[in-house]
Protein backbone atom coordinates (compact mmCIF):
# COMPACT_ATOMS: atom_id res chain seq x y z
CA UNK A 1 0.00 0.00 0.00
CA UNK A 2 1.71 3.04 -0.89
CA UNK A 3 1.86 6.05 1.68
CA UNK A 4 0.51 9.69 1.50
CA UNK A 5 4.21 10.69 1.50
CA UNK A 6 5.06 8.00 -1.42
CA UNK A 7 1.81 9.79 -3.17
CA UNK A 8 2.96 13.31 -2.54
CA UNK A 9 6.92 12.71 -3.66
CA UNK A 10 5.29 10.86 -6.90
CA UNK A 11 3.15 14.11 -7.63
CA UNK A 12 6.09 16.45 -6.98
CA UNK A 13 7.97 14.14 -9.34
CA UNK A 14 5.53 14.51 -12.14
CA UNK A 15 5.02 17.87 -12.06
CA UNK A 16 8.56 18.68 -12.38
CA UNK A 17 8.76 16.72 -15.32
CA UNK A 18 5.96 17.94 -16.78
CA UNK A 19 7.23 21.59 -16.23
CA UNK A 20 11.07 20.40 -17.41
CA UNK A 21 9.04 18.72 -20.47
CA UNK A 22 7.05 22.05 -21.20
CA UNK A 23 10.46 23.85 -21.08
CA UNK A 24 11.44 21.66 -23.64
CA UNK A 25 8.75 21.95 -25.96
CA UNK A 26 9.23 25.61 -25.51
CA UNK A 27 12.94 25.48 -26.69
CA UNK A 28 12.39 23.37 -29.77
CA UNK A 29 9.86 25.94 -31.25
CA UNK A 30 12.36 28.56 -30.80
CA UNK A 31 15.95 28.83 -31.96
CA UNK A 32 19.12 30.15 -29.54
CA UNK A 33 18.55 33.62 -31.30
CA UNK A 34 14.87 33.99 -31.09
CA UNK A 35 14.98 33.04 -27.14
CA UNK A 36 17.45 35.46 -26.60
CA UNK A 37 15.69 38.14 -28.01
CA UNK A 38 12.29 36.99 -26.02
CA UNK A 39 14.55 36.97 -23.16
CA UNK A 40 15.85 40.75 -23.48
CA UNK A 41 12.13 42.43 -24.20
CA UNK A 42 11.18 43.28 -20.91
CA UNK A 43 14.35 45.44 -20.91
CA UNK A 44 12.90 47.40 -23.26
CA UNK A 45 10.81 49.28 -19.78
CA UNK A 46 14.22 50.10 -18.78
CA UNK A 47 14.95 52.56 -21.85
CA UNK A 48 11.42 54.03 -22.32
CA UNK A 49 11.76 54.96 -18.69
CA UNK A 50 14.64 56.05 -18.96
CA UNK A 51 13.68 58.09 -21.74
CA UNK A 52 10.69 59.43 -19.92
CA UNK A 53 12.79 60.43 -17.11
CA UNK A 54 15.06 62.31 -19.51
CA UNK A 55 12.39 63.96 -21.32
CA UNK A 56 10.93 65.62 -17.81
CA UNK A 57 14.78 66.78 -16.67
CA UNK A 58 15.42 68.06 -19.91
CA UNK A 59 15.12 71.57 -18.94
CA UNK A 60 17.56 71.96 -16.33
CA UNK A 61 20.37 70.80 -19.20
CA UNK A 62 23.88 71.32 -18.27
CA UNK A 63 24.39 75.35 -19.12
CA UNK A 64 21.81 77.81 -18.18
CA UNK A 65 18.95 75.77 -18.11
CA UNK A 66 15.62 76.32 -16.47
CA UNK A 67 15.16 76.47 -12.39
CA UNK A 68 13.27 73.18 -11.78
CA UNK A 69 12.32 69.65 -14.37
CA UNK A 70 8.94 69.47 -15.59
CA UNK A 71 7.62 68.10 -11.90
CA UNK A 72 9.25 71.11 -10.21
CA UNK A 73 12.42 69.31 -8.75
CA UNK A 74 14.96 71.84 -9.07
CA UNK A 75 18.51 70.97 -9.81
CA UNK A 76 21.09 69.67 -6.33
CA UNK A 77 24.86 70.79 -6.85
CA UNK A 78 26.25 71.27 -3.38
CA UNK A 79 24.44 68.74 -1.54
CA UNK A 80 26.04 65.88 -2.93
CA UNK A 81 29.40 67.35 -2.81
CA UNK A 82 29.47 68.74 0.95
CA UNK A 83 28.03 64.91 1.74
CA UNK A 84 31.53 63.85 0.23
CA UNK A 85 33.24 65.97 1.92
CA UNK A 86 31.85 65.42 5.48
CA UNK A 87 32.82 61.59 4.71
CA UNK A 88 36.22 61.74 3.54
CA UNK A 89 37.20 66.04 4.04
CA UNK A 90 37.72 66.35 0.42
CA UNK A 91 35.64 65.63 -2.85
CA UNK A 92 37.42 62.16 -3.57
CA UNK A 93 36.49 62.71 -7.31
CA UNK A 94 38.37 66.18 -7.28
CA UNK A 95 41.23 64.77 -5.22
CA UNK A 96 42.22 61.83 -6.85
CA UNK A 97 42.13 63.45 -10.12
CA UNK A 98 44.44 66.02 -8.92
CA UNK A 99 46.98 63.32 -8.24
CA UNK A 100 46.55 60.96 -10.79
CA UNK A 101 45.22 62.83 -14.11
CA UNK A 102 48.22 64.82 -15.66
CA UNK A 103 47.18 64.77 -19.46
CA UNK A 104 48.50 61.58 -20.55
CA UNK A 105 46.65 57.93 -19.84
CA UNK A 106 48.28 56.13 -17.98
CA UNK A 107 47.56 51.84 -16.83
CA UNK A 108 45.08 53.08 -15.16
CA UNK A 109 42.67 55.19 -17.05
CA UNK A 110 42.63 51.77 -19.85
CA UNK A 111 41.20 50.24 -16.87
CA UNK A 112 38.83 52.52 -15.80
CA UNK A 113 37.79 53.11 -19.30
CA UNK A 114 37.48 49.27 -20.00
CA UNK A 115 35.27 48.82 -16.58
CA UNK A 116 33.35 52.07 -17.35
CA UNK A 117 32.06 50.53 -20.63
CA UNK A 118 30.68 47.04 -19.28
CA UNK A 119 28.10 48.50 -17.64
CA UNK A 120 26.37 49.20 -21.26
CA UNK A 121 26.52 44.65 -21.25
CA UNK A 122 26.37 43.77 -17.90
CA UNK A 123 22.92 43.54 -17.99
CA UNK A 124 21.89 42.27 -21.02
CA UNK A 125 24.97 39.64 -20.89
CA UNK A 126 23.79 38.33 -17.29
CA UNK A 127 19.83 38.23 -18.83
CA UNK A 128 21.13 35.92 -21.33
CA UNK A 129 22.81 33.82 -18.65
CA UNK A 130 19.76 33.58 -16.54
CA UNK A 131 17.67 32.43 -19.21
CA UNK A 132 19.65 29.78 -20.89
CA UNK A 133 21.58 28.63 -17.51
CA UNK A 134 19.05 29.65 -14.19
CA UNK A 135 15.76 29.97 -16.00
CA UNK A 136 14.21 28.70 -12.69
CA UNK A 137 15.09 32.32 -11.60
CA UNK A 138 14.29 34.35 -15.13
CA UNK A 139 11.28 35.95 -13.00
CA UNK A 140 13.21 37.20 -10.30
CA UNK A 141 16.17 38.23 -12.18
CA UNK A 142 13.45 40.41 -14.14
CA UNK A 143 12.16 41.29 -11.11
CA UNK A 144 15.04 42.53 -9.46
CA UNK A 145 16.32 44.65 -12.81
CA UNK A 146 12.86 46.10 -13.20
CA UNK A 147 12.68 47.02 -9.52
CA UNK A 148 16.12 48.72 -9.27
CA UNK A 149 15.73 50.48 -12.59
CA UNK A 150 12.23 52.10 -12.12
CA UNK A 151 13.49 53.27 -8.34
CA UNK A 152 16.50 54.56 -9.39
CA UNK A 153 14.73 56.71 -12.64
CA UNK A 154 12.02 57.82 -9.89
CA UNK A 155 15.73 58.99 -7.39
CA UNK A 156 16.87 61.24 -10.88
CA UNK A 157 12.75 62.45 -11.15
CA UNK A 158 12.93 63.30 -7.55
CA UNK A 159 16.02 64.48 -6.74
CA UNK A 160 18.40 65.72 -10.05
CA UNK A 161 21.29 66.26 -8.93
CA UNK A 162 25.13 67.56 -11.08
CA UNK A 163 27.57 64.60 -11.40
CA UNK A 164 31.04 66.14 -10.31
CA UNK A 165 32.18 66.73 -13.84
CA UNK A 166 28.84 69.00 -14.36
CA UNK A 167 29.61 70.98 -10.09
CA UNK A 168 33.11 71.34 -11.48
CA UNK A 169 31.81 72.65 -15.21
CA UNK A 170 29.87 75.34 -13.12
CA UNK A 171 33.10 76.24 -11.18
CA UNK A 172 30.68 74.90 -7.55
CA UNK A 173 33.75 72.23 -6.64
CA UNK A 174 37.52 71.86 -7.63
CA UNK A 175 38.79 71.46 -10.92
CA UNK A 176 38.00 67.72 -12.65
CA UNK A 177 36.79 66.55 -16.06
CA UNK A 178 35.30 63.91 -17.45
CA UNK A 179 37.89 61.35 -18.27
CA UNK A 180 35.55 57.78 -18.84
CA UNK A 181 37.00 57.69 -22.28
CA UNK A 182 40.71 58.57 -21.42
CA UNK A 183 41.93 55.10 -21.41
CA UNK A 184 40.89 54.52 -25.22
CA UNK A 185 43.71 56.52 -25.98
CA UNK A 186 46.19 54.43 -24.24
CA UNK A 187 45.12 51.62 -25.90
CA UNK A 188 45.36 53.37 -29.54
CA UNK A 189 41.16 53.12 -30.28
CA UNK A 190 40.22 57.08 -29.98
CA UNK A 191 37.43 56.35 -32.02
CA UNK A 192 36.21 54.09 -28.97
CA UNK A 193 36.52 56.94 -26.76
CA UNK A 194 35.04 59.34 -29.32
CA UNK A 195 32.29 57.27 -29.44
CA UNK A 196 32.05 57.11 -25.41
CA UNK A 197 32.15 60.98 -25.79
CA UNK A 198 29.45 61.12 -28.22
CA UNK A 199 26.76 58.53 -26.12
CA UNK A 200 27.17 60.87 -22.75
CA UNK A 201 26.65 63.83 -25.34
CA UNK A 202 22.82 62.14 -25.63
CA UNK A 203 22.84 60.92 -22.05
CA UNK A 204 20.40 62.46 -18.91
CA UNK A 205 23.37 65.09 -17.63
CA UNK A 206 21.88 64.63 -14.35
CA UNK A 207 21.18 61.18 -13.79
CA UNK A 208 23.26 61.38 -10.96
CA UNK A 209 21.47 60.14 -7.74
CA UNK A 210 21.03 57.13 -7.93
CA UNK A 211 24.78 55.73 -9.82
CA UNK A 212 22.91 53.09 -11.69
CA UNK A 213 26.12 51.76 -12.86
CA UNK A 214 27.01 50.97 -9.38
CA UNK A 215 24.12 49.79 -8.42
CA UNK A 216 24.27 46.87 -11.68
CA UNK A 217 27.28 46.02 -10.26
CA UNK A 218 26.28 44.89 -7.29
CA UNK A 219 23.07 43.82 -8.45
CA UNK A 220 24.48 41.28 -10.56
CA UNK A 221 27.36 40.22 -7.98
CA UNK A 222 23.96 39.72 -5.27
CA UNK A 223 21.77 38.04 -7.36
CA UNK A 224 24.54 35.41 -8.92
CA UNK A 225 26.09 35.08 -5.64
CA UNK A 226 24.40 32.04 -4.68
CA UNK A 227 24.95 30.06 -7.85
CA UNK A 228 28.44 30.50 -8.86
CA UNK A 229 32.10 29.20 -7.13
CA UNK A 230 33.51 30.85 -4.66
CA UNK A 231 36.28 32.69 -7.22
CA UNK A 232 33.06 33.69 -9.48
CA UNK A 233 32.05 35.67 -5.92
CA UNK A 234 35.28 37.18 -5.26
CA UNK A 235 35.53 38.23 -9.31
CA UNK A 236 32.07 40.09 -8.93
CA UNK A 237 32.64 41.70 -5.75
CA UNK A 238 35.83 42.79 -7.25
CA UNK A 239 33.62 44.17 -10.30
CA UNK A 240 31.50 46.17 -7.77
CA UNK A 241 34.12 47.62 -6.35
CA UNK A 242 36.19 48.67 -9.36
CA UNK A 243 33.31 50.37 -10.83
CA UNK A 244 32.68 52.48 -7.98
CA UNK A 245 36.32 53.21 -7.58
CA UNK A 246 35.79 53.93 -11.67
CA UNK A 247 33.03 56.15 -11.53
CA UNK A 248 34.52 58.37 -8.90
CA UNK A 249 38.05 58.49 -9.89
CA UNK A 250 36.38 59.89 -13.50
CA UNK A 251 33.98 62.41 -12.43
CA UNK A 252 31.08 60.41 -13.29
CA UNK A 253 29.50 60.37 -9.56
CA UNK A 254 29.98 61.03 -5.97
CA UNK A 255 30.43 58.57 -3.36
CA UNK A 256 27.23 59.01 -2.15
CA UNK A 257 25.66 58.78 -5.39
CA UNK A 258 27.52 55.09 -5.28
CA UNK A 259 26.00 54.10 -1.80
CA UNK A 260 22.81 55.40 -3.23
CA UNK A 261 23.07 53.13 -5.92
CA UNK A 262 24.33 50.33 -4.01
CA UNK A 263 20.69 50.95 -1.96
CA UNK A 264 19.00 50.61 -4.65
CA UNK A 265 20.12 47.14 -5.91
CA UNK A 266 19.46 45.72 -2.18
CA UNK A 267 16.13 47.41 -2.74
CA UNK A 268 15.65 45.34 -6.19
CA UNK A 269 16.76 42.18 -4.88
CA UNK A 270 14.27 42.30 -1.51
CA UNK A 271 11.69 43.42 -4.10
CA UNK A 272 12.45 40.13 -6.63
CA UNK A 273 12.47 38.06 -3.46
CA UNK A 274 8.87 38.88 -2.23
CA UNK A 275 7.69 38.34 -6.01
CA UNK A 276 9.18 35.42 -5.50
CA UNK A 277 7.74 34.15 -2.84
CA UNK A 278 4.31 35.55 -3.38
CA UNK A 279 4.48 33.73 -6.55
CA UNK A 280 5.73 30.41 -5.87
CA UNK A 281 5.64 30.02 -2.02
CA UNK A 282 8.25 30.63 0.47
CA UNK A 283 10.57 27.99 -0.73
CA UNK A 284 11.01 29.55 -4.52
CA UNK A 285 13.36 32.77 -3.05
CA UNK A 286 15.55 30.67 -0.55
CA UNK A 287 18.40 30.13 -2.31
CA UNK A 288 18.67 33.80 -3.12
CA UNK A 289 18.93 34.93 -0.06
């Protein structure tokens, strides 16, 4: 006589096959390419929010703009600055420039330029991954993208605030510039960095608060943490850290704007656990903890 516990496993066990064999099915009507593309689409949010958000802060612009975006938020200069300076005494973005930038690229500036640009693949790259290798967790890597992006859009809607290379463009901090593309020069490819030049030409000038590129970072090093080897870990946390370190040491953002973006990946993966779990039960978001 077979048990209610025999009964239950034997359930389980078919309805993970049938889900593995629907999977399956899925696959076979749809190539490699067409899956990947089916797997990037919901990205698409991302960019018309961010285009949205870009559209309202539009007026503020980076010379002499209006007072206030289309909601009203006027622009922050000092704020994020004198937060910088209470941490560390100095604007580290204006103070490491001042000892490491003299004109020429150095080692350095290749590798901040190289790190600077994977932030335009990160996500995309790690989507594919998910899909063809964790599609178990598709959903909550979605989920915790989604949730990051949209909060961090609503922090520029909310709160626009100058990058250091636009405080130090007014004349509101010490002297810096922009130097993301710098390295491309090292290694020979200007028309890499021209390129680079000519994408933050088009790009929301103060996108700021939030850093969304630190806050992918971490995002993917958090979510991937608990299905990759223990060098995998160290590589990503590595990753996070050289792209804040990056994105300071080029003008790009504050320190704070880093933490803040570092916030707001926690916030997207609590948010992609709790769709997890309200989705699939309490079991679904504990290995993502």
């Amino acid at each position: 006589m077979t048990s209610p516990a025999t009964s239950r496993s034997r359930d389980d066990a078919a309805t993970a096959a049938r889900e593995a064999g629907a999977a399956t099915a899925e696959d076979s009507r749809h190539g490699p390419v067409a899956q990947l593309l089916i797997a990037w689409s919901p990205l698409s949010a991302i960019l018309v929010a961010y285009w949205l958000a870009q559209w309202i802060t539009a007026p503020l612009g980076v010379g002499d703009g209006a007072d206030t975006n289309r909601l009203g938020a006027s622009l922050h200069v000092l704020g994020p600055a004198r937060a910088d300076e209470t941490l560390f005494g100095a604007v580290p973005s204006v103070w490491l420039q001042a000892r490491l930038v003299d004109g020429s690229p150095h080692w350095y500036d290749v590798v901040a330029a190289l790190v600077y640009v994977t932030h335009f693949v990160t996500i995309p790259l790690i989507t594919a991954v998910v899909w063809f290798r964790l599609r178990d967790r598709f959903g909550q890597w979605l989920a915790a993208v989604l949730a990051m992006s949209l909060v961090g859009i609503a922090g520029y809607l909310a709160y626009p605030a100058a990058p250091p290379w636009l405080a130090a463009r007014r004349g509101d901090i010490g002297a810096l510039d922009r130097i993301s593309h710098l390295g491309w020069e090292g290694l020979g490819l200007d028309a890499i960095g021209r390129l680079v030049q000519l994408g933050q030409s088009g790009s929301n000038p103060v996108a700021a608060m939030p850093s969304l590129h630190a806050g992918a970072a971490l995002l993917a090093a958090l979510f991937l943490w608990p299905s990759v080897s223990r060098v995998a870990r160290v590589l990503l946390a590595a990753y996070a850290l050289a792209m804040a370190l990056t994105l300071v040491y080029t003008g790009e953002h504050y320190v704070v704007d880093v933490l803040a973006g570092w916030l707001v990946a926690v916030v997207g993966v609590g948010i992609s656990l709790v769709v997890a779990r309200l989705v699939r039960g309490p079991e679904a978001s504990g290995g993502a903890t």
